[in-house]
N, C-alpha and C. Protein backbone atom coordinates (compact mmCIF):
# COMPACT_ATOMS: atom_id res chain seq x y z
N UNK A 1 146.76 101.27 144.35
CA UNK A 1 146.35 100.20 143.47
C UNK A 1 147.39 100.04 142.38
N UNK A 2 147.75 98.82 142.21
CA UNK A 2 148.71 98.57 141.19
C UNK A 2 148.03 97.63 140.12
N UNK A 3 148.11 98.43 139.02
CA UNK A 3 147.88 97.56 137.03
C UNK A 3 148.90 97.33 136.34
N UNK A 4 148.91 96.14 136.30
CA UNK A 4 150.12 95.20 135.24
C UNK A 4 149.42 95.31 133.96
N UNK A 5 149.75 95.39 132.83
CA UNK A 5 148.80 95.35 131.74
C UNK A 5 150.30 94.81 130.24
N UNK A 6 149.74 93.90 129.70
CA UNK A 6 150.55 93.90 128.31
C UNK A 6 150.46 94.47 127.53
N UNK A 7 151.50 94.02 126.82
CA UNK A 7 152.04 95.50 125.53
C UNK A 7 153.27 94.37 124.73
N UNK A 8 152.95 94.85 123.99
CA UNK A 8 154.00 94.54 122.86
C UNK A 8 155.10 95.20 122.34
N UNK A 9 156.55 94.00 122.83
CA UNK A 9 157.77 95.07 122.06
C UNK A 9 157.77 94.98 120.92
N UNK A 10 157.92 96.29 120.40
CA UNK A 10 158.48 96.44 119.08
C UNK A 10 159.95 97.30 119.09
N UNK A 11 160.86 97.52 119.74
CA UNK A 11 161.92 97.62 119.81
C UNK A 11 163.23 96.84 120.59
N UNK A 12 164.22 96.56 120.70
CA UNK A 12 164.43 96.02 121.69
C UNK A 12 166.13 96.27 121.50
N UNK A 13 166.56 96.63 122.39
CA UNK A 13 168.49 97.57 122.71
C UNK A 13 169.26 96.91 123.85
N UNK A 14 169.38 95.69 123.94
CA UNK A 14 169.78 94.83 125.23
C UNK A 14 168.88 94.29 126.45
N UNK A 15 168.84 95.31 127.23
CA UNK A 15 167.53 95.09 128.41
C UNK A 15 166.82 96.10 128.37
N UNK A 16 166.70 97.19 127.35
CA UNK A 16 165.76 98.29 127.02
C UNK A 16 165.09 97.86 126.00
N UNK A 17 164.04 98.49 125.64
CA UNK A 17 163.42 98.46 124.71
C UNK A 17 162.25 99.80 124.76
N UNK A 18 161.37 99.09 123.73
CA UNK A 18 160.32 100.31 123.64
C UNK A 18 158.65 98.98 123.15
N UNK A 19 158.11 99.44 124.03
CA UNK A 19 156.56 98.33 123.98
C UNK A 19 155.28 99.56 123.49
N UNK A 20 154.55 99.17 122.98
CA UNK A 20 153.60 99.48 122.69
C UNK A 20 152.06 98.97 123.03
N UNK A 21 151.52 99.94 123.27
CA UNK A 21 149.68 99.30 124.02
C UNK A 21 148.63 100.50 123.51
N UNK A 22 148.13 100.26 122.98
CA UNK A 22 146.76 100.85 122.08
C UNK A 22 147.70 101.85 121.09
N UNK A 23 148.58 101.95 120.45
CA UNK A 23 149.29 102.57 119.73
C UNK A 23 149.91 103.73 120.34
N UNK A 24 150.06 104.14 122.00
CA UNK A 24 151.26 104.65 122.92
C UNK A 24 152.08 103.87 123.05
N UNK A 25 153.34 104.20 122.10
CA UNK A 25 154.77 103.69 122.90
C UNK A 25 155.30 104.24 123.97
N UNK A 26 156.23 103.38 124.64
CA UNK A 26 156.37 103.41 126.07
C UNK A 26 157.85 102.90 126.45
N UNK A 27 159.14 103.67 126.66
CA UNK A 27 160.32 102.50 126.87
C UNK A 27 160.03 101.87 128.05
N UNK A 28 160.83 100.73 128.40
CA UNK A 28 160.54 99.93 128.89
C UNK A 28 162.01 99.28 129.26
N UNK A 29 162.11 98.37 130.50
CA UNK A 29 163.00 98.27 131.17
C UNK A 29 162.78 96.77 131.02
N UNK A 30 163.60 95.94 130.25
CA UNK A 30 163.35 94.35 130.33
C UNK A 30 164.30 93.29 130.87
N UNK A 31 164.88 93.94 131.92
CA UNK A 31 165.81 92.97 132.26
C UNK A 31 165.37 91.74 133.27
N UNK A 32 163.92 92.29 134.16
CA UNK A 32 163.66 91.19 134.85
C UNK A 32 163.32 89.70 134.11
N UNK A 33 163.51 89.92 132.15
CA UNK A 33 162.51 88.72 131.90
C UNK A 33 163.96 88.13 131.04
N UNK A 34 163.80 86.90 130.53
CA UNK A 34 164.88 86.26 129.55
C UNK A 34 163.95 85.70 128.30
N UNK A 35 164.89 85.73 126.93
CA UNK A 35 164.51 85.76 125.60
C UNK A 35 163.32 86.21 125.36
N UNK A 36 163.29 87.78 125.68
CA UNK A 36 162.63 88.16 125.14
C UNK A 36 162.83 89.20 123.60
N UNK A 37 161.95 89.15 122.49
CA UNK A 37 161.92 89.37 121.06
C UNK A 37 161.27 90.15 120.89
N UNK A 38 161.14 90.75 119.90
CA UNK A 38 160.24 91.98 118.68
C UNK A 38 159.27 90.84 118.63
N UNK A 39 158.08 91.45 118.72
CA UNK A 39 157.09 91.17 118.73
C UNK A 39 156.37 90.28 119.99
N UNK A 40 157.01 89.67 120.99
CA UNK A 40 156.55 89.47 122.51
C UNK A 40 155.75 90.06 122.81
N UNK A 41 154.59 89.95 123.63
CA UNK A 41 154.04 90.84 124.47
C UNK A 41 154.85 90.34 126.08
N UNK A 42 154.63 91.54 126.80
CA UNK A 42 154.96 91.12 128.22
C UNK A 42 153.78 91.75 129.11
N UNK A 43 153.92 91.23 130.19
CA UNK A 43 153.45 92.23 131.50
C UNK A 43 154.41 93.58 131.96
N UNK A 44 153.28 94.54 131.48
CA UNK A 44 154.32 95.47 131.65
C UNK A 44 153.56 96.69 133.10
N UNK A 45 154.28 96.71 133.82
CA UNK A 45 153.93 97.27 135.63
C UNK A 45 155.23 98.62 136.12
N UNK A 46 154.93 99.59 135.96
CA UNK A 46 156.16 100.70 136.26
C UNK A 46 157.21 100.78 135.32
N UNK A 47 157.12 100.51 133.97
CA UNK A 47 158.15 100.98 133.47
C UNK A 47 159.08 99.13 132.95
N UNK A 48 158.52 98.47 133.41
CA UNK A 48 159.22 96.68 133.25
C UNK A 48 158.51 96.17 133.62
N UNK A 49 159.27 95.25 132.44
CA UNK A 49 158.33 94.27 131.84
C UNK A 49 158.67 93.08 132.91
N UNK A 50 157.68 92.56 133.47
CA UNK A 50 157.89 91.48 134.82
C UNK A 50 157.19 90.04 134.17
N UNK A 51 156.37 89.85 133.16
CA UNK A 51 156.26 88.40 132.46
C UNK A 51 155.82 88.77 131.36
N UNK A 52 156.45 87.31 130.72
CA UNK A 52 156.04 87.49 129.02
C UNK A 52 155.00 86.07 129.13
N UNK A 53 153.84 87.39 127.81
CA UNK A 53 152.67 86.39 127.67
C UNK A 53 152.96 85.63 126.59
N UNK A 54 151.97 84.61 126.28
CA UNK A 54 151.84 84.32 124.84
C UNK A 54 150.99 85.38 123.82
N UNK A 55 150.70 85.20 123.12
CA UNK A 55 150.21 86.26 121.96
C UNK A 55 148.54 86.19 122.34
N UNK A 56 148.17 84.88 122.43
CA UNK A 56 146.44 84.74 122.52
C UNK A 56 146.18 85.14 124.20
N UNK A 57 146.45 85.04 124.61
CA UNK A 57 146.24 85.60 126.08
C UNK A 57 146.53 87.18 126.18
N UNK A 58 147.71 87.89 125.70
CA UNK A 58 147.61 89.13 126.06
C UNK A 58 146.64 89.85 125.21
N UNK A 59 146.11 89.26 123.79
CA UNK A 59 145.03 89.84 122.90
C UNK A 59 143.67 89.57 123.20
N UNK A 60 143.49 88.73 124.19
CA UNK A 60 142.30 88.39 124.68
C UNK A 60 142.12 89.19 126.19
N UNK A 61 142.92 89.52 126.91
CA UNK A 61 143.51 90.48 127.88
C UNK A 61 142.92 92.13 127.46
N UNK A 62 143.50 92.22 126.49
CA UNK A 62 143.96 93.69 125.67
C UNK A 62 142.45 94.16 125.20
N UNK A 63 141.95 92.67 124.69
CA UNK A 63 140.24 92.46 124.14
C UNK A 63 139.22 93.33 125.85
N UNK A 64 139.51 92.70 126.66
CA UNK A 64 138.78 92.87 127.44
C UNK A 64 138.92 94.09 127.95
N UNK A 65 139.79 94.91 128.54
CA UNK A 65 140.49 95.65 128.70
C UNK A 65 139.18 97.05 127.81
N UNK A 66 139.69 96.89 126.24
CA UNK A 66 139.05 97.74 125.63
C UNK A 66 137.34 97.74 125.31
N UNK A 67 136.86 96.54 126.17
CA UNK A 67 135.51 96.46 126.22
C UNK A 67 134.81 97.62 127.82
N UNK A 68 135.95 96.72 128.60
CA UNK A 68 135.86 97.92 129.85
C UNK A 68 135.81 99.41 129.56
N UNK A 69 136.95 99.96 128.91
CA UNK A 69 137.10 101.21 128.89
C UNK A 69 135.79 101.78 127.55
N UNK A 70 135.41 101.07 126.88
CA UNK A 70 134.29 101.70 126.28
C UNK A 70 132.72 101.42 126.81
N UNK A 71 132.95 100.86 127.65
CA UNK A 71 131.83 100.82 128.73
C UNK A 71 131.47 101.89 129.56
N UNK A 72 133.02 102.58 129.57
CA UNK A 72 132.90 103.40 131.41
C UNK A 72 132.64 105.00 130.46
N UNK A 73 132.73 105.05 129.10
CA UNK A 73 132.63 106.15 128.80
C UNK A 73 131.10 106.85 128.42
């Protein structure tokens, strides 16, 4: 089973960077995507980032996400 999930860069070193998702940072490999910035979220799947969201979609994503996981506990 494969999970794509967004995250937000907050670093960014050419086509590296470093993304963040529930406050685990994570480097990250961004060369599959173009102009991407500090503060982007992307789809992030193995280590790269394969699409960049807009901001209200990956927080509404991220929203749901953390409704699930406090459900299953």
């Amino acid at each position: 089973m494969c999970l794509a999930i967004p995250a937000k860069v907050i670093e960014k070193k050419g086509t590296q960077g470093v993304a963040e998702i529930g406050g685990v940072r994570r480097e990250v490999d961004l060369q599959l995507l173009e102009d991407v910035e500090i503060g982007d979220y992307v789809i992030l799947h193995a280590g790269f980032g394969i699409q960049k969201l807009d901001t209200k979609e990956a927080e509404e994503t991220l929203d749901l996400l953390r409704e699930f996981m406090d459900g299953k506990r």
